[in-house]
Protein backbone atom coordinates (compact mmCIF):
# COMPACT_ATOMS: atom_id res chain seq x y z
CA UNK A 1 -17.89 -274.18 -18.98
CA UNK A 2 -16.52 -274.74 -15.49
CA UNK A 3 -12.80 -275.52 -17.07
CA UNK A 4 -12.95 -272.52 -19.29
CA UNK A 5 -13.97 -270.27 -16.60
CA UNK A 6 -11.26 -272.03 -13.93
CA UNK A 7 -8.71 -270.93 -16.62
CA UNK A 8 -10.24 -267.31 -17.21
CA UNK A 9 -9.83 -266.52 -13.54
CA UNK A 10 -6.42 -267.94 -13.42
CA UNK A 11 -5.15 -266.27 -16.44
CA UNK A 12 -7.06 -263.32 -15.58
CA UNK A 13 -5.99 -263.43 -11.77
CA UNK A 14 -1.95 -264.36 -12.44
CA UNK A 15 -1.69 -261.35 -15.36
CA UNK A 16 -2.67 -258.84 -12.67
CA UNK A 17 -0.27 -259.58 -10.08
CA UNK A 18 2.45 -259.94 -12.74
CA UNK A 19 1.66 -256.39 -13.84
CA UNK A 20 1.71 -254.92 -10.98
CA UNK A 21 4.70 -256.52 -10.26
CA UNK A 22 6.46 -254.87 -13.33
CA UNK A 23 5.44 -251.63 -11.22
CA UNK A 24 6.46 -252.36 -8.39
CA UNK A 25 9.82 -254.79 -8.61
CA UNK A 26 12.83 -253.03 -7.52
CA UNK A 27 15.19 -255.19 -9.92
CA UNK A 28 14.61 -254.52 -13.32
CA UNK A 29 15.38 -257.74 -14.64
CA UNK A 30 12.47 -258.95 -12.63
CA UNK A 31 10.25 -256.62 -13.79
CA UNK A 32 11.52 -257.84 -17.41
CA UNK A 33 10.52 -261.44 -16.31
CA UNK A 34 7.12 -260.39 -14.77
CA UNK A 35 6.38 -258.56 -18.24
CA UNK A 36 6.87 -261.55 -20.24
CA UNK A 37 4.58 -263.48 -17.71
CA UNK A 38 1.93 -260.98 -18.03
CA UNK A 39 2.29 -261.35 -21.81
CA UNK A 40 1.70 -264.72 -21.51
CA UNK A 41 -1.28 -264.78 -19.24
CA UNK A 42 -2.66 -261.93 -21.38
CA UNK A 43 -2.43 -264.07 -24.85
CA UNK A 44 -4.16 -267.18 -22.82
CA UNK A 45 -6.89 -264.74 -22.33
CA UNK A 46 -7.07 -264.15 -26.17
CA UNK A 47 -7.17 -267.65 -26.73
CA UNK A 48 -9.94 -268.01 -24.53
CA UNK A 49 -11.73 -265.53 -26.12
CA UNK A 50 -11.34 -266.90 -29.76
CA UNK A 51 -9.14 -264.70 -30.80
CA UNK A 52 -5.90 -267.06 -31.28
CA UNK A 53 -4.22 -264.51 -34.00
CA UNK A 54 -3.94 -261.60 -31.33
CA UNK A 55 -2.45 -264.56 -29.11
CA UNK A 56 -0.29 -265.28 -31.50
CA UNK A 57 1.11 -261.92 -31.91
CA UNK A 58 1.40 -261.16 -28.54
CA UNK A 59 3.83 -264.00 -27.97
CA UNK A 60 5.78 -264.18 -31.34
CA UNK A 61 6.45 -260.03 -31.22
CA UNK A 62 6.05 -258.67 -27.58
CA UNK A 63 7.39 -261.63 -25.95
CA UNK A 64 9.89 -263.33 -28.19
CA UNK A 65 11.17 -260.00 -29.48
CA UNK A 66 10.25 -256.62 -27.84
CA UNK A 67 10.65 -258.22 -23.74
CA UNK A 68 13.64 -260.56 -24.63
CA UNK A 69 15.44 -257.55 -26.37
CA UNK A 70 14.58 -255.21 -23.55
CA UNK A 71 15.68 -258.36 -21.02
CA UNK A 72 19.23 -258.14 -22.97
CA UNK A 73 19.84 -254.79 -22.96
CA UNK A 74 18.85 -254.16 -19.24
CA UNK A 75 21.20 -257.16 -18.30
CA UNK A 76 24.61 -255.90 -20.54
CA UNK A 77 24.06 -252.49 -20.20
CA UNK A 78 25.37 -250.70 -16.94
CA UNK A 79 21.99 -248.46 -16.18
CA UNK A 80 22.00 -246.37 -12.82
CA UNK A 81 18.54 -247.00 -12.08
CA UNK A 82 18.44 -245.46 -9.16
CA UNK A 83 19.29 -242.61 -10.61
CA UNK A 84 16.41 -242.82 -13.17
CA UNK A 85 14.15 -243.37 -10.08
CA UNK A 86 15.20 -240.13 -8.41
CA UNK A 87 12.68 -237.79 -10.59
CA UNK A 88 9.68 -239.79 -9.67
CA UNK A 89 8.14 -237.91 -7.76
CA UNK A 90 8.12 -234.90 -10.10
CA UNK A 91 6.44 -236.61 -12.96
CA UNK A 92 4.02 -237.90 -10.54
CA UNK A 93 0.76 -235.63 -11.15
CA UNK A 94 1.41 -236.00 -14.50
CA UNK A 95 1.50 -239.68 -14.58
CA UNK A 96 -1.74 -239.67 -12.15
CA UNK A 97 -3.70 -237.28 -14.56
CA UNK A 98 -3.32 -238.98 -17.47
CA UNK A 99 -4.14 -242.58 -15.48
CA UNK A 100 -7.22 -241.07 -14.03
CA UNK A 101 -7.79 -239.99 -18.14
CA UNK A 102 -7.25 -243.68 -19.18
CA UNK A 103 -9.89 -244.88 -16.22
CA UNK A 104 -12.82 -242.51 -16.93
CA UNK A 105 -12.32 -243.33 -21.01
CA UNK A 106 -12.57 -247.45 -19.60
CA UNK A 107 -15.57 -246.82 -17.40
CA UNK A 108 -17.26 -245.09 -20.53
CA UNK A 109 -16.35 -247.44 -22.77
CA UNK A 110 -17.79 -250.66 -20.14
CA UNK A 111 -20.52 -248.30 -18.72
CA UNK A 112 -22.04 -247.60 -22.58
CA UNK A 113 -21.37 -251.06 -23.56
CA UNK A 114 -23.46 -253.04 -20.16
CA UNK A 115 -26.02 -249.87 -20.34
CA UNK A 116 -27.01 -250.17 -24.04
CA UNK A 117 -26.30 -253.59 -24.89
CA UNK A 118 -27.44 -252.92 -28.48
CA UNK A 119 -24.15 -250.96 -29.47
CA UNK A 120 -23.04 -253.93 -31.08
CA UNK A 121 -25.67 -253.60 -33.82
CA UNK A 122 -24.39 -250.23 -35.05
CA UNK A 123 -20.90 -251.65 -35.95
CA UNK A 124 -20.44 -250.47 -39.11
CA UNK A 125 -18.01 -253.63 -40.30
CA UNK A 126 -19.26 -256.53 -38.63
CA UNK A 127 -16.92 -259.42 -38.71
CA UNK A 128 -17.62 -262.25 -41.34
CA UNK A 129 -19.15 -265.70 -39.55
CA UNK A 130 -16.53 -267.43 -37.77
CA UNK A 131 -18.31 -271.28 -39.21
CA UNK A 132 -16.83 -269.82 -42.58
CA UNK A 133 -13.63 -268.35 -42.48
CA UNK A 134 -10.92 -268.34 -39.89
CA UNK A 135 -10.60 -265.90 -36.64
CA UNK A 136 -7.13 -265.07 -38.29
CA UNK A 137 -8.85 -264.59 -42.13
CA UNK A 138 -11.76 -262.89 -41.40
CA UNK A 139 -9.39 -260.17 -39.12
CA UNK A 140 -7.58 -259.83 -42.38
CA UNK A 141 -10.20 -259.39 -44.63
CA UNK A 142 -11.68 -256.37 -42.53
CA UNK A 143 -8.24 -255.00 -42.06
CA UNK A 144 -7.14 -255.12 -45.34
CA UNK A 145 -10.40 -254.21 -47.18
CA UNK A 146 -12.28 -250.89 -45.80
CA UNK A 147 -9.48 -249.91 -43.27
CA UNK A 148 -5.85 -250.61 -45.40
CA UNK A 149 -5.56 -246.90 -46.04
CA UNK A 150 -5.71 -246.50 -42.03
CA UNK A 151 -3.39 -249.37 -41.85
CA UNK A 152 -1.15 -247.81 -44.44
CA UNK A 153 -1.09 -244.64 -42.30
CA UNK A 154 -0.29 -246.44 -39.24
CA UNK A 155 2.90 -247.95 -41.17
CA UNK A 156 3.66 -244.75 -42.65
CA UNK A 157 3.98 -243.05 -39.22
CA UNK A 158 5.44 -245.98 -37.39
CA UNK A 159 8.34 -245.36 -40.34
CA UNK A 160 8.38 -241.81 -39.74
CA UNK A 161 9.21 -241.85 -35.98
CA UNK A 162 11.82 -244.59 -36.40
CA UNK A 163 13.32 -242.46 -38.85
CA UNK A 164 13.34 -239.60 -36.28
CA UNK A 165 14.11 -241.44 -33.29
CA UNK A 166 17.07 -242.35 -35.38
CA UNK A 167 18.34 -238.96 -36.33
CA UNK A 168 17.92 -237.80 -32.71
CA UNK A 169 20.17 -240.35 -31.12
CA UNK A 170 22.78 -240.03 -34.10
CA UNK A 171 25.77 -238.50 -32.96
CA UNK A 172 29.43 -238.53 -35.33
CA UNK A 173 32.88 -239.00 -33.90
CA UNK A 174 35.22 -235.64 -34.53
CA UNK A 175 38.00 -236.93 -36.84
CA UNK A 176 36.75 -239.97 -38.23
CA UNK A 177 36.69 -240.42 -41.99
CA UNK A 178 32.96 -241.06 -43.64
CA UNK A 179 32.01 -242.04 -47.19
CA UNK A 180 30.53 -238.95 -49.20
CA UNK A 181 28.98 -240.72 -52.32
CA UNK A 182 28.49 -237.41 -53.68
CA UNK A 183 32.06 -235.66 -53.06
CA UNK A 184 33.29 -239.48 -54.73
CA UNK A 185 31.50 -238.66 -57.92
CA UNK A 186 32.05 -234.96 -58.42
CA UNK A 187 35.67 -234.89 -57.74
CA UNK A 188 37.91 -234.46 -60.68
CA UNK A 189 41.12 -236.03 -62.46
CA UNK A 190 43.36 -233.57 -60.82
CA UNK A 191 41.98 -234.53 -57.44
CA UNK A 192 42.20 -237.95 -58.00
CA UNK A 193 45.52 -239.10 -59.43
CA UNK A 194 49.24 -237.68 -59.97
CA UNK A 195 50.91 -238.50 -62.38
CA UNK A 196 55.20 -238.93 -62.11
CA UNK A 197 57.41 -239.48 -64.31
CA UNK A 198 59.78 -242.06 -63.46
CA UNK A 199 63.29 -242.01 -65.03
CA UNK A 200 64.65 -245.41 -66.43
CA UNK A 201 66.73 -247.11 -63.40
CA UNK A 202 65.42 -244.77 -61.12
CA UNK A 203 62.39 -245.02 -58.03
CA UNK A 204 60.03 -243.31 -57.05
């Protein structure tokens, strides 16, 4: 127990001060590489814990796609940051309301949890025992069984706001030619082809 705790208090202890160093770093490239290192702390936690598909996750999509990406387009794109920095301070109630909203949910959540210990009994889908199937099966057998209509609708809106976020940022050129599948198939002979006639000898 001594080993497992040693590495709970490091992981625990190195993915704070990496995320407040994502706060806090004035280069955001450094803030990209602090991310990744509290992703990585964060997912040894998991581990820890048992739960090595979350871990898993966290590393394969957040860390190998989502904070890499973000790492590349900081670095090639030419962002005045300073200039995104200079309406801080106006956002900042805001930002502090809902934080302070975020805190009182955690202390209620932690506060009912230590207080009445026997929460845990009232879980309506328990998870199947971990001697039989699989941390990674068992989280896909609850996921996929009473709650894949929630799941669906999670998909189903992730879809939608791509879709939207994709129709807000669209923006077409003046003057440049498109494709128009349906002005292709509803225009007629006349509008397609001429017809010459071309005299023996002769060119066009």
């Amino acid at each position: 127990m001594l080993i497992a705790d040693a590495f709970f208090y490091l992981f625990a202890t190195t993915c704070v001060a990496a995320a407040f160093m994502v706060i806090s770093a004035r280069n955001p490239v450094h803030a990209v590489l602090f991310l990744i290192l509290t992703f990585v702390n964060a997912a040894g936690l998991f581990i820890l814990l048992g739960a090595e598909f979350l871990a898993l996750i966290l590393v394969v999509v957040y860390v190998g796609a989502v904070a890499v990406l973000f790492l590349f387009v900081v670095m090639m794109l030419d962002v005045d940051f300073a200039e995104l920095r200079a309406g801080f301070l106006a956002y900042l109630p805001i930002g502090a309301l809902i934080g302070l909203i975020l805190l009182v949910e955690l202390i209620l959540v932690f506060g009912s949890w230590i207080i009445t210990p026997e929460i845990a009994a009232h879980i309506t889908t328990p998870a199947p025992p971990m001697d039989k199937v699989s941390n990674t099966e068992a989280l896909g057998l609850i996921l996929y069984t009473k709650y894949v209509y929630f799941f669906e609708t999670a998909g189903v809106i992730l879809l939608i706001a791509m879709i939207g976020a994709i129709v807000l940022t669209l923006h077409h050129k003046e003057g440049v030619k498109r494709q128009s599948i349906p002005t292709q198939v509803g225009r007629k002979r006349d509008e397609s082809i001429e017809i010459r006639h071309v005299e023996p000898g002769q060119g066009l």
